[in-house]
N, C-alpha and C. Protein backbone atom coordinates (compact mmCIF):
# COMPACT_ATOMS: atom_id res chain seq x y z
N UNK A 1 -6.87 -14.29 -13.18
CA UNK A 1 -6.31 -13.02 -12.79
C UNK A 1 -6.91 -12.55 -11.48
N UNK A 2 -7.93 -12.81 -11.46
CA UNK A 2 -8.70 -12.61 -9.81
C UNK A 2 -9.21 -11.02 -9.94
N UNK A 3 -9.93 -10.89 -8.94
CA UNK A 3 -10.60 -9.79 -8.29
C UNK A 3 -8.92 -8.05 -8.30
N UNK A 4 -9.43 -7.44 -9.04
CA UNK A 4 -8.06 -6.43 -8.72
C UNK A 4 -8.53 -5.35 -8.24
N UNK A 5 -10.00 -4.68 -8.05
CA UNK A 5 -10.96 -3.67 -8.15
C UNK A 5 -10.11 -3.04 -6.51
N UNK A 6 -10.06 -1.83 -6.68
CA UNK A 6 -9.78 -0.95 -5.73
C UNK A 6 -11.00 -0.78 -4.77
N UNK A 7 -11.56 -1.64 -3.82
CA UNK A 7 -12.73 -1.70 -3.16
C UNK A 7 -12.84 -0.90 -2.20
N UNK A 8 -13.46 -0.05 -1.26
CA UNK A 8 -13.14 0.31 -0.63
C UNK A 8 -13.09 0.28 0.64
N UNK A 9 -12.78 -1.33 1.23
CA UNK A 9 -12.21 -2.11 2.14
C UNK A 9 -11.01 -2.09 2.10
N UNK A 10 -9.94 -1.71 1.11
CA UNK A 10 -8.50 -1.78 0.89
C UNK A 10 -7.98 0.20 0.93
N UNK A 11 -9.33 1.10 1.45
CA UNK A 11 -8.61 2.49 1.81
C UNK A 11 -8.90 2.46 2.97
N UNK A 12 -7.41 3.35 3.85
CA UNK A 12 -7.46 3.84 4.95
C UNK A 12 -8.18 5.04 4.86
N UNK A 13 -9.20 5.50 5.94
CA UNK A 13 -9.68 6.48 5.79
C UNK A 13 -9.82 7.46 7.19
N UNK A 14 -9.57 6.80 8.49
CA UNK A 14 -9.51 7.34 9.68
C UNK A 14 -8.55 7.64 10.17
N UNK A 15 -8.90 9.19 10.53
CA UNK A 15 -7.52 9.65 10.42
C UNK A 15 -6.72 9.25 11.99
N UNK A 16 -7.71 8.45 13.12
CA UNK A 16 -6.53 7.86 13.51
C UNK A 16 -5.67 6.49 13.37
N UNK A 17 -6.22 5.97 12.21
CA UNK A 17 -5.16 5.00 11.16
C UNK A 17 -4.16 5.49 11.15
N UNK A 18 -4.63 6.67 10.45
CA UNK A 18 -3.15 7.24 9.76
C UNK A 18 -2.14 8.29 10.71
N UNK A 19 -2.69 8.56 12.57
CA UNK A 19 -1.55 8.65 13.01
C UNK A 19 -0.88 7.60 13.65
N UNK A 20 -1.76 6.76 13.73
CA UNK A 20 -0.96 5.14 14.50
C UNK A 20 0.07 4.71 13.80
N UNK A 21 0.02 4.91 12.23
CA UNK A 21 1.45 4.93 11.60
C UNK A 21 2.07 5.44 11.55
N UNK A 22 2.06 7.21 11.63
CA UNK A 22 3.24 7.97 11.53
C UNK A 22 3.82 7.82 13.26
N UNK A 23 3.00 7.62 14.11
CA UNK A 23 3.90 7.48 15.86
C UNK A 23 4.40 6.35 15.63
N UNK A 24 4.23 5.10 14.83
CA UNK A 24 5.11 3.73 15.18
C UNK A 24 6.09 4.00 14.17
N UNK A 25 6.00 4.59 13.48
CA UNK A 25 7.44 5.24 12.60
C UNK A 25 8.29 3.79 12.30
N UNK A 26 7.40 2.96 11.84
CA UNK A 26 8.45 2.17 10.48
C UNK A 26 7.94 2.55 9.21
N UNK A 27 8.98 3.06 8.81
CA UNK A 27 9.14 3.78 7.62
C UNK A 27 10.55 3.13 6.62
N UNK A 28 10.28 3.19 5.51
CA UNK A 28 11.04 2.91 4.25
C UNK A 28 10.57 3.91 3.19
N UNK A 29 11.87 4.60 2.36
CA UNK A 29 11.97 5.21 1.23
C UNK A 29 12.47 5.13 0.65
N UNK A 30 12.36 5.70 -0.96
CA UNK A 30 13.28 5.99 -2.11
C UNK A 30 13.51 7.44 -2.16
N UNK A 31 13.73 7.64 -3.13
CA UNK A 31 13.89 9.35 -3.71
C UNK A 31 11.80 9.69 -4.41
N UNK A 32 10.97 8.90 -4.59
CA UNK A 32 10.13 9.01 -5.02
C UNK A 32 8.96 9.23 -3.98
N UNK A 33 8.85 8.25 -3.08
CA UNK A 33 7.84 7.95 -1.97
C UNK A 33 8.25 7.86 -0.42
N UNK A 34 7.23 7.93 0.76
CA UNK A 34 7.90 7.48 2.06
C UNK A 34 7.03 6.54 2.21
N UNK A 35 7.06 5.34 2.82
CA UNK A 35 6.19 3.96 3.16
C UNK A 35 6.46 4.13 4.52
N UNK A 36 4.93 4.55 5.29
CA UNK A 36 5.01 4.14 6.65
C UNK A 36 3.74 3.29 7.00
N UNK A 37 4.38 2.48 7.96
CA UNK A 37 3.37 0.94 7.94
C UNK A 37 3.25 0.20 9.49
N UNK A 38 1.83 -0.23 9.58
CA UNK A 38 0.90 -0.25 10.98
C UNK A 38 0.12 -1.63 10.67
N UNK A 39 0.24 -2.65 11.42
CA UNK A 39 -0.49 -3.91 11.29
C UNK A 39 -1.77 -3.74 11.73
N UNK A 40 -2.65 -4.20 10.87
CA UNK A 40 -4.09 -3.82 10.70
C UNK A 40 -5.37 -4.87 11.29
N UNK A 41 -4.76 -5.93 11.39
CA UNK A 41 -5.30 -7.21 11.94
C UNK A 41 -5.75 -7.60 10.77
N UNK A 42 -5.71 -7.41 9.65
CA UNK A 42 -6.43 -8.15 8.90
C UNK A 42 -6.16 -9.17 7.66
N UNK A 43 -6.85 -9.47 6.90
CA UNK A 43 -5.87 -10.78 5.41
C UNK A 43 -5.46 -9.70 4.35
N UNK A 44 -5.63 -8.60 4.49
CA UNK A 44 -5.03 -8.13 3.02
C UNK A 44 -4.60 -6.49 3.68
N UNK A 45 -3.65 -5.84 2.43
CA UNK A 45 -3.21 -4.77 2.80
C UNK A 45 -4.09 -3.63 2.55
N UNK A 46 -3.80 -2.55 3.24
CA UNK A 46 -4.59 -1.31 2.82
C UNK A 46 -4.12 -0.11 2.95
N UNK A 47 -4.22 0.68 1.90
CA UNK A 47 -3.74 2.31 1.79
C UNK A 47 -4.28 3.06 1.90
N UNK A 48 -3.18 4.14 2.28
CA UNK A 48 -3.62 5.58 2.70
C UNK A 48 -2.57 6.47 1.93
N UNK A 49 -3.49 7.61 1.67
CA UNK A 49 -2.47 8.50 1.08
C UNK A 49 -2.71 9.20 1.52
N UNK A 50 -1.50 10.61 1.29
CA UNK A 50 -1.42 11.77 2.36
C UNK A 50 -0.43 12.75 1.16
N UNK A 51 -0.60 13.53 0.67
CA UNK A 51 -0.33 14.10 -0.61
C UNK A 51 -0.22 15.75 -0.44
N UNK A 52 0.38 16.10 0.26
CA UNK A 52 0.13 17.31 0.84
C UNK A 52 0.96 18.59 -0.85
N UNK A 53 0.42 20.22 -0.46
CA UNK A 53 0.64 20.64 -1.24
C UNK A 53 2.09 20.91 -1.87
N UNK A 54 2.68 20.72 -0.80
CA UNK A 54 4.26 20.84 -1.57
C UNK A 54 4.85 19.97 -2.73
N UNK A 55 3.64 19.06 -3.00
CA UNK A 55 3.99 18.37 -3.88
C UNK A 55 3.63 18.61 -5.41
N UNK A 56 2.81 19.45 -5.10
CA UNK A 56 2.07 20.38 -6.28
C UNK A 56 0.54 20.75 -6.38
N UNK A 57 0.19 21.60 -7.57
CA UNK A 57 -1.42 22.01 -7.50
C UNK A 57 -2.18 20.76 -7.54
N UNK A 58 -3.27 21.25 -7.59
CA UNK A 58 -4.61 20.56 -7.51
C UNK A 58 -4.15 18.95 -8.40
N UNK A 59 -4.53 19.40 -9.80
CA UNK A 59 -4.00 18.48 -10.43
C UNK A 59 -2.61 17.36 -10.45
N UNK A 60 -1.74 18.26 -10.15
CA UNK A 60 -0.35 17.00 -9.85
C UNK A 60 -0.81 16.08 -8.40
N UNK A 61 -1.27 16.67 -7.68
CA UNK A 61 -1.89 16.30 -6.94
C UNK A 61 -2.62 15.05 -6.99
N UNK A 62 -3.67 15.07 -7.75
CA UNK A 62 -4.86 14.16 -7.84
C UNK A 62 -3.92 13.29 -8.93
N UNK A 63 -2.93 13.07 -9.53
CA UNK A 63 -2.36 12.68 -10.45
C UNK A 63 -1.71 11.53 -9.93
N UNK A 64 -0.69 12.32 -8.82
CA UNK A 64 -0.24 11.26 -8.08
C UNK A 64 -0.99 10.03 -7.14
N UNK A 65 -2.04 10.80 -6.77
CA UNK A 65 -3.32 9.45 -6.33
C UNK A 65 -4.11 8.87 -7.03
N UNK A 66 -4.08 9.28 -8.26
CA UNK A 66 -4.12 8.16 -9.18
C UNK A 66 -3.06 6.96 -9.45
N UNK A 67 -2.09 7.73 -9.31
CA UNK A 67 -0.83 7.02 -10.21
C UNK A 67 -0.94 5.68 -8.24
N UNK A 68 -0.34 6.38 -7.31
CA UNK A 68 -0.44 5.18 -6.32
C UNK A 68 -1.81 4.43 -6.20
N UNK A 69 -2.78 4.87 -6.34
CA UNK A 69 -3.46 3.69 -6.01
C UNK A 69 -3.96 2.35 -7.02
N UNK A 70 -3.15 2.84 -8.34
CA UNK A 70 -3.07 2.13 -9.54
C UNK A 70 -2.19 1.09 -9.49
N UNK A 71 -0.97 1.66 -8.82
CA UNK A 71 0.24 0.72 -8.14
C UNK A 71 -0.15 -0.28 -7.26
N UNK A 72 -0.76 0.37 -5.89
CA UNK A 72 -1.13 -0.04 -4.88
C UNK A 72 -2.22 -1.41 -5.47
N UNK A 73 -3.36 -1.24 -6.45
CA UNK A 73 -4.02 -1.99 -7.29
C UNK A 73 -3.32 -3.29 -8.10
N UNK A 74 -2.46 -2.89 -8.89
CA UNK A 74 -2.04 -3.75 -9.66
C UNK A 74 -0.71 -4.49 -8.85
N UNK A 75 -0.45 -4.50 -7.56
CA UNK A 75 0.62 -5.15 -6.90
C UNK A 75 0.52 -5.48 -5.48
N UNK A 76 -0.98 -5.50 -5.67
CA UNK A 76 -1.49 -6.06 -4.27
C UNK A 76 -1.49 -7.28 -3.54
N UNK A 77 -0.83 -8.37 -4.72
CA UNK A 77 -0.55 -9.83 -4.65
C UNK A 77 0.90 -10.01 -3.70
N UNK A 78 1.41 -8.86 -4.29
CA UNK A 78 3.23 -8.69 -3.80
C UNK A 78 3.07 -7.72 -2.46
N UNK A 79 2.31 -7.71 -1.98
CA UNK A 79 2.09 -6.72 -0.72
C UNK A 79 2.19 -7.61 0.72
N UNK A 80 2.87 -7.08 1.65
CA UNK A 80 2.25 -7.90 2.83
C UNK A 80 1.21 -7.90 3.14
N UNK A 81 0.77 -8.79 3.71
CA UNK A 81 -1.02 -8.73 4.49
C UNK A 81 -0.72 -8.37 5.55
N UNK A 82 -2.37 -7.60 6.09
CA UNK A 82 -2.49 -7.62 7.31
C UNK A 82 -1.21 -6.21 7.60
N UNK A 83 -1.14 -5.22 6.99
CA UNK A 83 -0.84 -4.19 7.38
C UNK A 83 -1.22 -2.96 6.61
N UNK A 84 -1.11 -1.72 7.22
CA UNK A 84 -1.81 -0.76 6.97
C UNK A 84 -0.98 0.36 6.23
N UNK A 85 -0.72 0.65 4.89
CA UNK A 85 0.08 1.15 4.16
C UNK A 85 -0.03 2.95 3.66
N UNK A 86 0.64 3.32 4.53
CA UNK A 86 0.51 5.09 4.58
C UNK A 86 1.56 5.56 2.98
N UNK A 87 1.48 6.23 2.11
CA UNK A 87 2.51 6.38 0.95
C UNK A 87 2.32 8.09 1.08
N UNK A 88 3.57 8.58 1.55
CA UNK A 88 3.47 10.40 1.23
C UNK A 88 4.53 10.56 -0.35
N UNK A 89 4.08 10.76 -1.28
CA UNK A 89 5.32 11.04 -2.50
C UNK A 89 5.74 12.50 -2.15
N UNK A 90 7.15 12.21 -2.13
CA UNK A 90 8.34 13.15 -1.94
C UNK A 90 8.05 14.29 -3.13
N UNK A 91 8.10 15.35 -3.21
CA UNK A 91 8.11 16.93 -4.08
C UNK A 91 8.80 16.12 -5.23
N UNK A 92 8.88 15.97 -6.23
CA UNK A 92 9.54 16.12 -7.76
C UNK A 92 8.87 15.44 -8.85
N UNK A 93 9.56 15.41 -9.55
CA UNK A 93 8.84 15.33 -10.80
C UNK A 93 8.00 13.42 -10.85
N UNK A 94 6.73 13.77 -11.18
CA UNK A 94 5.94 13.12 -11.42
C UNK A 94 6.67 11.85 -12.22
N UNK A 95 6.33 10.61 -11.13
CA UNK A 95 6.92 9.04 -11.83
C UNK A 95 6.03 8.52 -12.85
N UNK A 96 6.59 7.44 -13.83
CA UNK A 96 6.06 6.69 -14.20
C UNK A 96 5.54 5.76 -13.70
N UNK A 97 4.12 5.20 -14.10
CA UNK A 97 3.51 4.14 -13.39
C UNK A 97 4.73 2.69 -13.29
N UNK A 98 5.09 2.33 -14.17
CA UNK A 98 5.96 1.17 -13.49
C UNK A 98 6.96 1.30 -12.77
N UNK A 99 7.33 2.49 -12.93
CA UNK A 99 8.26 2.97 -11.37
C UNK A 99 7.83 2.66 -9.94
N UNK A 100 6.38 3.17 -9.91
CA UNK A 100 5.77 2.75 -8.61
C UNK A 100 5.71 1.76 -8.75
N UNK A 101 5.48 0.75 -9.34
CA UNK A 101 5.14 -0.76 -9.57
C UNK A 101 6.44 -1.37 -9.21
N UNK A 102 7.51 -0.82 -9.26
CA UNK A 102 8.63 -1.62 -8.45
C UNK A 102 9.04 -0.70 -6.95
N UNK A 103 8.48 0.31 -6.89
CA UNK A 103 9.07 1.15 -5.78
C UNK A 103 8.29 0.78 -4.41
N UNK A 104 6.79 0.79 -5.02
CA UNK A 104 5.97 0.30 -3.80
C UNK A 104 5.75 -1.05 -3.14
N UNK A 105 6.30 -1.85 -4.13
CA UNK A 105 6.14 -3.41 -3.37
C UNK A 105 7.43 -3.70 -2.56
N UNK A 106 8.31 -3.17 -3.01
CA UNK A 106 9.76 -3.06 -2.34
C UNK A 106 9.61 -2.63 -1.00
N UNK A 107 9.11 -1.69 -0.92
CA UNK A 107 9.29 -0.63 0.13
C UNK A 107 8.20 -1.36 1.30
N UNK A 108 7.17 -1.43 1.01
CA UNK A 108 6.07 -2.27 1.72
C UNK A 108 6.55 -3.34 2.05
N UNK A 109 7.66 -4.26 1.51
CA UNK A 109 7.97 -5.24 1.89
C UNK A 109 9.17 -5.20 2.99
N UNK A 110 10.15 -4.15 2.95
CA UNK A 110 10.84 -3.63 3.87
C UNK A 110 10.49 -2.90 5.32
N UNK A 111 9.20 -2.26 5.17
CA UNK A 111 8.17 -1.89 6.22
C UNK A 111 7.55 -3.04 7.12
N UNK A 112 7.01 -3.90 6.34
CA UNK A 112 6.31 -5.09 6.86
C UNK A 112 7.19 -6.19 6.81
N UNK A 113 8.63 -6.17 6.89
CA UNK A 113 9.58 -7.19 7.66
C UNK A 113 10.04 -6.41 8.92
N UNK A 114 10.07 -4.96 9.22
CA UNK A 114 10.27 -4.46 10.72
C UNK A 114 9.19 -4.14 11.45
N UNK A 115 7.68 -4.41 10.92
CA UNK A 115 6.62 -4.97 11.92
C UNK A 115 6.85 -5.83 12.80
């Protein structure tokens, strides 16, 4: 099964990471999430989240960054490498984890074919 641990070599954390992706604006969405994505130079992918309050209090909040980086965790095999994975979830009602589990590898994979 290999190594799955959310290390924290696989979070974006500078925040000018995370505008180098929103100015190169390749972006992919659903009705759930927005995927915007920045080649990182490196062998594996890495996330960033950006969770702002319109999406809800404290708690829905911290809920949803649980719920993506659980995704982001368990489907990191199906991810492109070597790019840098920004996820803002869209205002509504709180997904199920295997929802993200098909929403985010999709979307990442549509991002990181217009790299």
């Amino acid at each position: 099964m290999g190594d799955q641990r959310f290390l924290p070599k696989y979070h974006v954390r500078r925040p000018a990471d995370f505008q180098r992706a929103y100015r190169r604006r390749h972006t992919a969405s659903d009705h759930l999430i927005v995927v915007f994505g920045y080649p990182n130079g490196l062998a594996y992918a890495r996330l960033g989240l950006s969770v702002s309050r319109k999406v809800g209090n404290a708690v829905v909040r911290n809920r949803w960054k649980r719920l993506l980086r659980e995704a982001f965790r368990l489907s990191r095999k199906d991810l492109p490498v070597g790019i840098d994975l920004i996820v803002v979830p869209r205002p509504s009602v709180e997904p199920a984890l295997s929802v993200l589990l098909e929403s985010l590898p999709r979307l990442a994979g549509i991002v990181g074919a217009g790299l």
